[in-house]
Protein backbone atom coordinates (compact mmCIF):
# COMPACT_ATOMS: atom_id res chain seq x y z
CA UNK A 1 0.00 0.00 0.00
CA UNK A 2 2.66 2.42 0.03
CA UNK A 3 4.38 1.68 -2.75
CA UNK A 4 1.57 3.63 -5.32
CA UNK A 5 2.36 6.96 -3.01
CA UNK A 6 5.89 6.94 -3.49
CA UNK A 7 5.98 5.98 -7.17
CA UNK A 8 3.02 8.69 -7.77
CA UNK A 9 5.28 11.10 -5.46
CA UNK A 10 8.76 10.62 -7.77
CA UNK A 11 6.55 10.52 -10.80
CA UNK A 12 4.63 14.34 -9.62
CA UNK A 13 8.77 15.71 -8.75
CA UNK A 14 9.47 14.95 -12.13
CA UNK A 15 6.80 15.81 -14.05
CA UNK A 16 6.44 19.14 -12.39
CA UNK A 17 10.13 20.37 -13.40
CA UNK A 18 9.92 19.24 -16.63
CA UNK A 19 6.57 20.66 -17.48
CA UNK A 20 7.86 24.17 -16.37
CA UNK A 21 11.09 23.35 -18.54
CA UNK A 22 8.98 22.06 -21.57
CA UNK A 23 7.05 25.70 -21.84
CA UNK A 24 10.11 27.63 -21.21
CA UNK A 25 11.52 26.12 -24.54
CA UNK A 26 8.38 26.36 -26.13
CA UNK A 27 8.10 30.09 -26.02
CA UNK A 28 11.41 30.74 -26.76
CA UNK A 29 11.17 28.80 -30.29
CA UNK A 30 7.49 30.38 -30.58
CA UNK A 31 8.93 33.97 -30.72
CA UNK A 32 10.71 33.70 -33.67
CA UNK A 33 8.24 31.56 -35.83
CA UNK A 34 5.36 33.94 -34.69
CA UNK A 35 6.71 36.76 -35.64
CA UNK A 36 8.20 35.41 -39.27
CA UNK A 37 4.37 34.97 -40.38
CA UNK A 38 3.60 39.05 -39.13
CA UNK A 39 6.66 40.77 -41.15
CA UNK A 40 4.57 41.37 -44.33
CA UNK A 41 1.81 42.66 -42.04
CA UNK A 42 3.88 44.67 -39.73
CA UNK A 43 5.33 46.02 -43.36
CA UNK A 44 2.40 46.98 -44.53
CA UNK A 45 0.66 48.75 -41.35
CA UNK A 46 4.01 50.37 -40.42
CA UNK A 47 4.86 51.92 -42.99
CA UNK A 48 8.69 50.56 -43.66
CA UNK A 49 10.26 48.12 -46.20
CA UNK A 50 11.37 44.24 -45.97
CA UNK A 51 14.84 45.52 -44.91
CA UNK A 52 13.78 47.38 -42.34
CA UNK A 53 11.43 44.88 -41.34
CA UNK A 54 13.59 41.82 -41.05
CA UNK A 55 15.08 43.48 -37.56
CA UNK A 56 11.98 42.05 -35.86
CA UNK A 57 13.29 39.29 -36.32
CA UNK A 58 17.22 39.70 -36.41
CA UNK A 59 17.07 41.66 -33.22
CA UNK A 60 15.59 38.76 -31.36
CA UNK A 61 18.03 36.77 -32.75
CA UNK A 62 21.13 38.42 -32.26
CA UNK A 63 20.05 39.20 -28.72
CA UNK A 64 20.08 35.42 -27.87
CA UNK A 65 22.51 34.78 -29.77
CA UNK A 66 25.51 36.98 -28.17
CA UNK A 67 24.36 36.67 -24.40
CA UNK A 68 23.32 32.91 -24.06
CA UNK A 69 27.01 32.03 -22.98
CA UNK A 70 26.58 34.94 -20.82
CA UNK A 71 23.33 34.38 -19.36
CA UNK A 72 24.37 30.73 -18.70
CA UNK A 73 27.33 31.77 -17.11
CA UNK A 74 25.04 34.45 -14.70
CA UNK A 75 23.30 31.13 -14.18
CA UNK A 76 26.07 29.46 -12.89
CA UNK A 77 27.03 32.78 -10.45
CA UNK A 78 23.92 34.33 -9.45
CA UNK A 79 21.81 30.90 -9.21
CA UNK A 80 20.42 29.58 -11.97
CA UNK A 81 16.83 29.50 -10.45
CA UNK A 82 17.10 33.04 -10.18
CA UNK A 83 18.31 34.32 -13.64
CA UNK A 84 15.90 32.16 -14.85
CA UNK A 85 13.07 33.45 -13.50
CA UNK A 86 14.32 36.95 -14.33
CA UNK A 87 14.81 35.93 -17.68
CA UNK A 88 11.19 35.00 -17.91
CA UNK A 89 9.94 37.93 -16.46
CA UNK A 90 11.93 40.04 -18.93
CA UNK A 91 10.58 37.74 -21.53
CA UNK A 92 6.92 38.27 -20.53
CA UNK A 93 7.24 42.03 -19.84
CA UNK A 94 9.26 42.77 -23.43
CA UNK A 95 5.93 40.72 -24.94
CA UNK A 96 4.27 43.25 -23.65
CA UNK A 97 6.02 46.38 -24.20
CA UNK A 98 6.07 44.87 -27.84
CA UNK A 99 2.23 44.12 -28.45
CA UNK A 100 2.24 48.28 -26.96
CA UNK A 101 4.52 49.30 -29.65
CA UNK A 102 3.81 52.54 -31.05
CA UNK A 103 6.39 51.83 -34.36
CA UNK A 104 9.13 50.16 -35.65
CA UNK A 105 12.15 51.45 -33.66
CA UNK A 106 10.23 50.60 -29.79
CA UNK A 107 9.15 47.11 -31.15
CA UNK A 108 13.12 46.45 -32.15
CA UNK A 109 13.67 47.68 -28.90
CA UNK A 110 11.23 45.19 -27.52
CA UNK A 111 12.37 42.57 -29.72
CA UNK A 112 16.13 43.24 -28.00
CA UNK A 113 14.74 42.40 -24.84
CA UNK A 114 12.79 39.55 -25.25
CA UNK A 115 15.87 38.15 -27.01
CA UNK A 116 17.80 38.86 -23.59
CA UNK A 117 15.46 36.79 -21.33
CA UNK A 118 15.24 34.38 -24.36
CA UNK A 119 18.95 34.04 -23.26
CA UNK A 120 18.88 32.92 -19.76
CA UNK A 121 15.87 30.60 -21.04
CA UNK A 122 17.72 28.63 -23.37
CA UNK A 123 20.99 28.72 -21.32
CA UNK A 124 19.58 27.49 -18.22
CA UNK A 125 16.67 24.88 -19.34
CA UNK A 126 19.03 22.35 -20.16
CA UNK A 127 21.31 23.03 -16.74
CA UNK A 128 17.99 21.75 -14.78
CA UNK A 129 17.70 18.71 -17.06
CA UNK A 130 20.69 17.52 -15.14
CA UNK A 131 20.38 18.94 -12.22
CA UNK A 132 16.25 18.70 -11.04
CA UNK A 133 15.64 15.37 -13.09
CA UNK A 134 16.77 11.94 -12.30
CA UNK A 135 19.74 10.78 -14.58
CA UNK A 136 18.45 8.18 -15.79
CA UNK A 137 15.53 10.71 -17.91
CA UNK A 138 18.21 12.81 -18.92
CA UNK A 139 17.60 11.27 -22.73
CA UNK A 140 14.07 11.60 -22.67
CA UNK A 141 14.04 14.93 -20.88
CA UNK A 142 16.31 16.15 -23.75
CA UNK A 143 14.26 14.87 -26.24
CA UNK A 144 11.16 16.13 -24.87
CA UNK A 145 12.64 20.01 -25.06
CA UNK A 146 13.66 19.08 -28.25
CA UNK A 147 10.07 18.68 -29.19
CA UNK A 148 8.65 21.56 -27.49
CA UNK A 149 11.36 23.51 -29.71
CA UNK A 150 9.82 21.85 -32.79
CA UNK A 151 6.33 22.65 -31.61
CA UNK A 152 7.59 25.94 -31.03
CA UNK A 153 8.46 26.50 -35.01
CA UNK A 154 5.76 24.27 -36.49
CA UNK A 155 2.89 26.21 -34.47
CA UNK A 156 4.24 29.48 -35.16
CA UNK A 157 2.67 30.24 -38.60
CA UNK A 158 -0.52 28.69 -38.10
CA UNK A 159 -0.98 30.15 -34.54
CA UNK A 160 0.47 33.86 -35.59
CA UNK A 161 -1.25 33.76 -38.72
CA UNK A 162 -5.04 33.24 -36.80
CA UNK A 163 -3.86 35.83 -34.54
CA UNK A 164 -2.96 38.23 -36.76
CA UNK A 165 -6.37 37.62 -38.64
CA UNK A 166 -8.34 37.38 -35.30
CA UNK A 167 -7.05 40.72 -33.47
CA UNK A 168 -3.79 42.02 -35.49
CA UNK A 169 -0.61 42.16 -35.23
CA UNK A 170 0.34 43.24 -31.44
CA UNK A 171 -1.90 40.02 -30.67
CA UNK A 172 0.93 37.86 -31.82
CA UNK A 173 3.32 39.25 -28.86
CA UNK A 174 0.74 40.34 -26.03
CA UNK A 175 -0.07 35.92 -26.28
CA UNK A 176 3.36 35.72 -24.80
CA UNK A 177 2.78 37.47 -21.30
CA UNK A 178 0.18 35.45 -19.88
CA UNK A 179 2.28 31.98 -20.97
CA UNK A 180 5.62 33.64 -20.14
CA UNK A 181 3.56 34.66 -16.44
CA UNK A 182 2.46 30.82 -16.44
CA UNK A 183 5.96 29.15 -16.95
CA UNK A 184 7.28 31.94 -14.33
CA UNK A 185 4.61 30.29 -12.00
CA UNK A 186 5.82 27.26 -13.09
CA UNK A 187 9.79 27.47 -12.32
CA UNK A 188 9.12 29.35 -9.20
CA UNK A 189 6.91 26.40 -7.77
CA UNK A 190 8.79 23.30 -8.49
CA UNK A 191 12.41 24.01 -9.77
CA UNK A 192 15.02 23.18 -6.93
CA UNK A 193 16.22 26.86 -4.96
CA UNK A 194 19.42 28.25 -5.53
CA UNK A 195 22.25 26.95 -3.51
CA UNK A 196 25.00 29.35 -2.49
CA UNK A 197 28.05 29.18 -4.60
CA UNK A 198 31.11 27.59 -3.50
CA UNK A 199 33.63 30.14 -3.40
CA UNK A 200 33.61 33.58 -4.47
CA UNK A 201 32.90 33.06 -8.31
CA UNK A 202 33.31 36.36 -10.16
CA UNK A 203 32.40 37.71 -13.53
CA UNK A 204 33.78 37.51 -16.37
CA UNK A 205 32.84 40.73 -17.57
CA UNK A 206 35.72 41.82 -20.43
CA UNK A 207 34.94 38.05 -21.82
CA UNK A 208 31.39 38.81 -22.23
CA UNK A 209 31.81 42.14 -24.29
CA UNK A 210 34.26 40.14 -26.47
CA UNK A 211 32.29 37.37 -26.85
CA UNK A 212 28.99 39.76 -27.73
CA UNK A 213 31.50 41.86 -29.77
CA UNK A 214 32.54 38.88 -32.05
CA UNK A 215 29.15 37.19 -32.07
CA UNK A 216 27.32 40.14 -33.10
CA UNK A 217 29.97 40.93 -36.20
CA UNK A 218 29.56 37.27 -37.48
CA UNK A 219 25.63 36.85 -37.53
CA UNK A 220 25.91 40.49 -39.34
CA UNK A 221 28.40 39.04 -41.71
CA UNK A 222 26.60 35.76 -42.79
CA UNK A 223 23.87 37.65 -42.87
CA UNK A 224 24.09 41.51 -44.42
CA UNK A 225 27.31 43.12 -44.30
CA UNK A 226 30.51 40.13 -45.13
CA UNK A 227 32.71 42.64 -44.55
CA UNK A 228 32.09 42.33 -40.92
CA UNK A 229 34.38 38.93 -40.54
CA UNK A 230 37.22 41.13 -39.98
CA UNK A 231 35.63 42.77 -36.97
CA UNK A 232 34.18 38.99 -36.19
CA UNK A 233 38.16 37.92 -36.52
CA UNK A 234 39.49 41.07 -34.61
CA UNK A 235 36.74 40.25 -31.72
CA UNK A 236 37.82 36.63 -31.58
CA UNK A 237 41.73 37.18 -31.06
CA UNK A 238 40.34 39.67 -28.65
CA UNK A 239 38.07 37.32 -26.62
CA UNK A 240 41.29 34.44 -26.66
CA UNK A 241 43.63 37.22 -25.23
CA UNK A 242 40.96 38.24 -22.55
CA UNK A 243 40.30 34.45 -21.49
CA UNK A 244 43.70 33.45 -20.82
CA UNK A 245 44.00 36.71 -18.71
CA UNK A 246 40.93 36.42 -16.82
CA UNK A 247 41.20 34.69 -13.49
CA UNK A 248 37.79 33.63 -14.00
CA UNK A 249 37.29 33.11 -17.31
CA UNK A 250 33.64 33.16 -19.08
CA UNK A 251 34.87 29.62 -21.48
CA UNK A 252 37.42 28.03 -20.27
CA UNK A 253 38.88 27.02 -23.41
CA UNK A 254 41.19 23.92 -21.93
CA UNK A 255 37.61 22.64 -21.68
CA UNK A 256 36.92 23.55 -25.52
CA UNK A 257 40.25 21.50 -26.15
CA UNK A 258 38.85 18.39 -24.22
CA UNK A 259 37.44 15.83 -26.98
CA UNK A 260 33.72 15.12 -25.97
CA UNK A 261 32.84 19.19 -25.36
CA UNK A 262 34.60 20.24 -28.15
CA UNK A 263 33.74 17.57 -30.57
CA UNK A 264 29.79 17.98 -29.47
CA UNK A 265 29.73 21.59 -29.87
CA UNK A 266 31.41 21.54 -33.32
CA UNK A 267 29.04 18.70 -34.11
CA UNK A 268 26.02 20.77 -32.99
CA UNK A 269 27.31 23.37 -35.17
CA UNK A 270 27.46 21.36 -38.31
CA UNK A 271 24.23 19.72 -38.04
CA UNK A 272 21.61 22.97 -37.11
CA UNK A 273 23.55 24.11 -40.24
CA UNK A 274 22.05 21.39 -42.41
CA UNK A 275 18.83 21.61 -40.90
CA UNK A 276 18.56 25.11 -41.22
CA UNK A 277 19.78 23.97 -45.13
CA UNK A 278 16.89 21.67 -45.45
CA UNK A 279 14.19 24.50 -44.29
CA UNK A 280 15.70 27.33 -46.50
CA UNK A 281 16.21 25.81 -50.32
CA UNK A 282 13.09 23.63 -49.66
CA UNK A 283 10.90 26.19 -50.78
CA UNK A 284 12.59 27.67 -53.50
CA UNK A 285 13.06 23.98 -54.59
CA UNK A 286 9.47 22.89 -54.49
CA UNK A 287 7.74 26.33 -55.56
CA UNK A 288 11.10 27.53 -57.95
CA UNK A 289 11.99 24.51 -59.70
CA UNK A 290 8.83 21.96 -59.18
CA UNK A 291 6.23 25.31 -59.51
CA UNK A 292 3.92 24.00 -57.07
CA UNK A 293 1.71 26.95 -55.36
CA UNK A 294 2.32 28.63 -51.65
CA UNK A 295 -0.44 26.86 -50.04
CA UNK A 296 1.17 23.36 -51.44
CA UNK A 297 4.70 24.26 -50.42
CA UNK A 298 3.61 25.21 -47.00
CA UNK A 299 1.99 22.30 -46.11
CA UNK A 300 4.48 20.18 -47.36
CA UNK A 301 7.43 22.02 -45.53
CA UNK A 302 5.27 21.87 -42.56
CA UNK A 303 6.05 17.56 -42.16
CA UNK A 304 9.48 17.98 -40.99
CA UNK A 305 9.00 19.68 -37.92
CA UNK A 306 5.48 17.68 -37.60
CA UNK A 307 8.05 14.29 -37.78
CA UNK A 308 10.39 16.32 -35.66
CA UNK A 309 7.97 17.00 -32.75
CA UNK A 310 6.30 13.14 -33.05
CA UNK A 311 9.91 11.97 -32.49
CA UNK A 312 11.44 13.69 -30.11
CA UNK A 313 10.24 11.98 -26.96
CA UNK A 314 10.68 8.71 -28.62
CA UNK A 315 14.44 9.57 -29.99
CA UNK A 316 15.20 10.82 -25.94
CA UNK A 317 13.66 7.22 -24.84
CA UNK A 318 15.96 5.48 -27.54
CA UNK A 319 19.10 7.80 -26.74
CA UNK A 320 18.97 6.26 -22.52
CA UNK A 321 18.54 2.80 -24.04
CA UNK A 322 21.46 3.08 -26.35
CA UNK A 323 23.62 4.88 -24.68
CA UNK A 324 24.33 9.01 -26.06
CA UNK A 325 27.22 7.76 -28.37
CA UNK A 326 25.44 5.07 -30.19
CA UNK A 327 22.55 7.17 -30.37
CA UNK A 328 24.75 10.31 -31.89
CA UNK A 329 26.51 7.82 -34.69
CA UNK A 330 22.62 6.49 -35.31
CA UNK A 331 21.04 9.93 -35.52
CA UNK A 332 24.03 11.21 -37.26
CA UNK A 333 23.59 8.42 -40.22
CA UNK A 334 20.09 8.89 -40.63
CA UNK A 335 20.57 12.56 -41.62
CA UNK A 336 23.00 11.34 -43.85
CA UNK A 337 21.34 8.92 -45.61
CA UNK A 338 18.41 11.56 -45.71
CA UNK A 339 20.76 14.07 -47.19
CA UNK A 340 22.02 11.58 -50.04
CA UNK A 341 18.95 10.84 -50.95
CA UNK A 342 17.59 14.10 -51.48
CA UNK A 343 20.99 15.01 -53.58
CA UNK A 344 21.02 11.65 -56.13
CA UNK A 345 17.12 11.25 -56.66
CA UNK A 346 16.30 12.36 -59.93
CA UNK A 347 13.98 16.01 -60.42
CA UNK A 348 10.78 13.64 -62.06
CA UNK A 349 10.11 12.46 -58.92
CA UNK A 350 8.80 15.85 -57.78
CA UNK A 351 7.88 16.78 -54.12
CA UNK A 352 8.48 13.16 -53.01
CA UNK A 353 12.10 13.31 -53.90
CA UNK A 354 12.89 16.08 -51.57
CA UNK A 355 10.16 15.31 -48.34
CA UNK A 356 10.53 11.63 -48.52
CA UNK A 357 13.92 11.91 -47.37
CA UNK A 358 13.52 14.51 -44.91
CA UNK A 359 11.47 11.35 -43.03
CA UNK A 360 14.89 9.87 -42.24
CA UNK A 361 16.47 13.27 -41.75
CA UNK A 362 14.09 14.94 -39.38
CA UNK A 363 13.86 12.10 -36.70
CA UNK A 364 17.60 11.50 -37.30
CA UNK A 365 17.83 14.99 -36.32
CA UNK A 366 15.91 14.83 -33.12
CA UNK A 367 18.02 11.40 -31.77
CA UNK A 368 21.07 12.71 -32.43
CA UNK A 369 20.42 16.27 -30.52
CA UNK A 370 19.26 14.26 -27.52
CA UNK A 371 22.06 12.22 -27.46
CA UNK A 372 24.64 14.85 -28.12
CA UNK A 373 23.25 17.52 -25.58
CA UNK A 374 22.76 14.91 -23.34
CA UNK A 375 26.35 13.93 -23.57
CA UNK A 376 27.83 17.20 -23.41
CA UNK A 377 26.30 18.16 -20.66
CA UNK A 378 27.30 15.06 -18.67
CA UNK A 379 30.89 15.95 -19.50
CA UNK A 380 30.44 19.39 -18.26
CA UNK A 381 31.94 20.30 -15.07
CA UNK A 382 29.28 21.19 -12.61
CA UNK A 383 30.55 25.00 -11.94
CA UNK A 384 30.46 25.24 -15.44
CA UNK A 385 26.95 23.81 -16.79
CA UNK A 386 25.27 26.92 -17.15
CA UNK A 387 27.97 27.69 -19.53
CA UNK A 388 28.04 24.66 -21.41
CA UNK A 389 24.31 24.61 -21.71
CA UNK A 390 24.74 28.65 -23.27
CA UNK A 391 27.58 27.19 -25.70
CA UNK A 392 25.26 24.49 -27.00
CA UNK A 393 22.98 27.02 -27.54
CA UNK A 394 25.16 28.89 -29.25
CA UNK A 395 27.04 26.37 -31.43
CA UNK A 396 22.85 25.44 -32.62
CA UNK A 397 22.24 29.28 -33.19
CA UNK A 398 25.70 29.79 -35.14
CA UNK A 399 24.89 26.58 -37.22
CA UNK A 400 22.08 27.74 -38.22
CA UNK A 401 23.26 31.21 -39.29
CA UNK A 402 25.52 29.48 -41.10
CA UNK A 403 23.50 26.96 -43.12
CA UNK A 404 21.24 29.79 -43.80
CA UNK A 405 23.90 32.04 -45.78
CA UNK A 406 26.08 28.98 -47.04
CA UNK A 407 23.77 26.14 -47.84
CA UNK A 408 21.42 28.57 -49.59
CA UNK A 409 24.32 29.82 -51.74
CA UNK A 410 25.54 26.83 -52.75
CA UNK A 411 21.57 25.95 -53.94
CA UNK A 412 21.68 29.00 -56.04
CA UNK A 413 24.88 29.16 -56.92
CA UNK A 414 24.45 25.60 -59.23
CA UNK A 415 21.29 23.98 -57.82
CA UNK A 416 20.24 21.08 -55.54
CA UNK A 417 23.12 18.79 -55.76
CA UNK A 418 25.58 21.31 -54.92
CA UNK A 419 23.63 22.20 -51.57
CA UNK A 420 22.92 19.37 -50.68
CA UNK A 421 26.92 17.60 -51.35
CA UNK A 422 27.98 20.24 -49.18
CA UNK A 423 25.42 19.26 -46.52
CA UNK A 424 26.75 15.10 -47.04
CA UNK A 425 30.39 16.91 -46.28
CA UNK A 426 28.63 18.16 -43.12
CA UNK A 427 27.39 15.25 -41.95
CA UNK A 428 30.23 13.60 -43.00
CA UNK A 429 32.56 15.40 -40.67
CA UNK A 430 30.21 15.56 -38.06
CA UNK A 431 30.82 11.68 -37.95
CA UNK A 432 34.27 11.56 -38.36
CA UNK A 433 34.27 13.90 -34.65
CA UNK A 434 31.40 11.56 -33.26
CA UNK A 435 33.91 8.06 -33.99
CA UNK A 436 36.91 10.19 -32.79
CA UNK A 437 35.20 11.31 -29.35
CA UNK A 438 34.18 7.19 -28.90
């Protein structure tokens, strides 16, 4: 008779946790997606052009981007309960400073910080994965997140777009303060309270302005201005000099040497990038060079994240059965099998001879990004998780920059086979680091 309260009791502490983790990642993937679907809108009612435009959605963005490592490492001094929740109630209020916008210029402004308690969101969700779960979910609590991120983009469009039609534009940001209020509720009620560090961490403060400096310059460069990679190089040999100075440095980049962290971060890296690949030249594929109409398109670039959110829990159940590095090499093949297909089947097959493949790719995807965060955080020193966990993040956000600018090049630089040898390359490499780090 008291076995059904205890098992009910460790079922409840780990279901609470996770649920508050699940919708922290969920609105931090539905804030970009969401506001895609609104640009031509906010265009149009605003007053301004695409260019202008697009900083809705590059100021998010490149907020996250530059301060996750930073947020993560706030996590890690401050208490990573408490920049959390201070992330989330930046999050919320921005929403709503945003859905008050009066123009352009405040809702970049609101954008900007939304994108800073995006930060601390994605830096620190994957900390507590480790650190308020049992070890034994780590897998499936990985793969879960992964899901809600996949949600998150697939849910976007559909949901902004109803909004938008239902009650305009601000409707689309002011839906974030009453969630981002709920997963506040959430993390304050059953995450674990801060315990006080050991020590007297400090700071890294001159590491963090590099670090924004360089990461800033690059996103620009991959994605306006190229001529920005010099101040993205400049930042970089500023942000190694400051790091080897610092007595408490933001990366510790022995750590970046060590082969499971470094390989898993590069790895990360190279495979948002082909993912990111797969999303951008599928529509210019199917509606360019097969002619098939928006709605068609849509829809049918709409079943990869669908297969990516089915399989995400099941890929995080399959990663703790297998272990994280046979899962990686698994995941990792899949996508590369995916990737081959797509490049060698002949143009007569039409839309089946791109999204067939992406079956294989999108579920190899989610397997291999439980495994591999799962793995890198394990490897992570404990002082240092909320870092780590920001430098995953990162390595994702920079692949995905990347295989925005470079995959779509290659695509139309000389078509499909081009883009998608460079992805097989990719993946290629990605397994070479994944047998190395065995």
């Amino acid at each position: 008779m008291t076995t059904t309260p205890l098992a009910n009791s460790a079922v409840t502490h780990s279901a609470g946790p996770l649920a508050g983790l699940a919708l922290t990642t969920l609105l931090a993937s539905l804030a970009v997606s969401s506001a895609n679907i609104a640009l031509p809108t906010l265009a149009a009612q605003l007053h301004v052009g695409f260019a202008d435009v697009q900083w809705v959605t590059l100021a998010y963005l490149l907020a996250t981007t530059t301060l996750v490592v930073g947020a993560g490492r706030l996590g890690d001094v401050l208490g990573r309960r408490r920049v959390l929740l201070g992330g989330l109630a930046l999050f919320a209020a921005a929403s709503g400073g945003a859905a008050l916008a009066p123009g352009l210029g405040w809702l970049v402004a609101a954008r900007v910080l939304q994108g800073v308690g995006a930060a601390a969101m994605l830096a620190l969700t994957m900390v507590f994965v480790g650190t308020a779960l049992p070890k034994a979910r780590a897998g499936s609590a990985m793969g879960l997140l992964g899901t809600m991120s996949a949600v998150g983009t697939a849910l976007g469009p559909s949901l902004g777009g109803g909004l938008i039609a239902a009650h305009g534009w601000p409707a689309i940001f002011a839906v974030n303060l009453p969630l981002g209020m709920l997963a506040f509720a959430m993390v304050w009620r059953w995450l674990p309270a801060d315990t006080a560090p050991r020590g007297h961490p400090s700071l890294d403060l001159p590491g963090m302005a590099w670090l924004a400096l360089t990461l800033s310059a690059f996103a620009i460069a991959v994605t306006r201005q190229p001529a920005m990679l010099l101040v993205a190089a400049a930042g970089l040999a500023g942000l190694v000099r400051a790091e080897r100075r610092a007595a408490s440095p933001l990366i510790r980049l022995d750590r970046l040497r060590e082969r499971g962290i470094g390989a898993g971060l590069a790895m990360n890296a190279l495979v948002s990038a082909v993912m990111m690949g797969t999303l951008v030249i599928g529509p210019f594929h199917l509606g360019g060079t097969l002619g098939l109409g928006a709605a068609a398109v849509g829809g049918l670039m709409s079943i990869g994240p669908a297969v990516s959110a089915l399989s995400g829990v099941p890929a995080g159940r399959l990663a703790d059965h297998l272990g994280t590095r046979r899962a990686t090499l698994l995941g990792l093949g899949a996508m590369l099998a995916g990737c081959v297909l797509i490049a060698v089947l002949p143009v007569s097959l039409g839309a089946i001879g791109y999204v067939g493949p992406l079956v294989l790719v999108t579920p190899g995807y989610a397997l291999f990004q439980a495994a591999n965060n799962a793995a890198v955080m394990a490897d992570g020193a404990a002082e240092q998780r909320g870092v780590v966990a920001g430098l995953l993040t990162l390595s994702r956000n920079l692949g995905l920059i990347t295989g925005a600018s470079a995959l779509a090049a290659a695509y139309g630089w000389a078509g499909l086979l081009p883009g998608f040898a460079m992805a097989v390359a990719m993946l290629a490499v990605a397994l070479g680091l994944a047998r190395r780090a065995q």
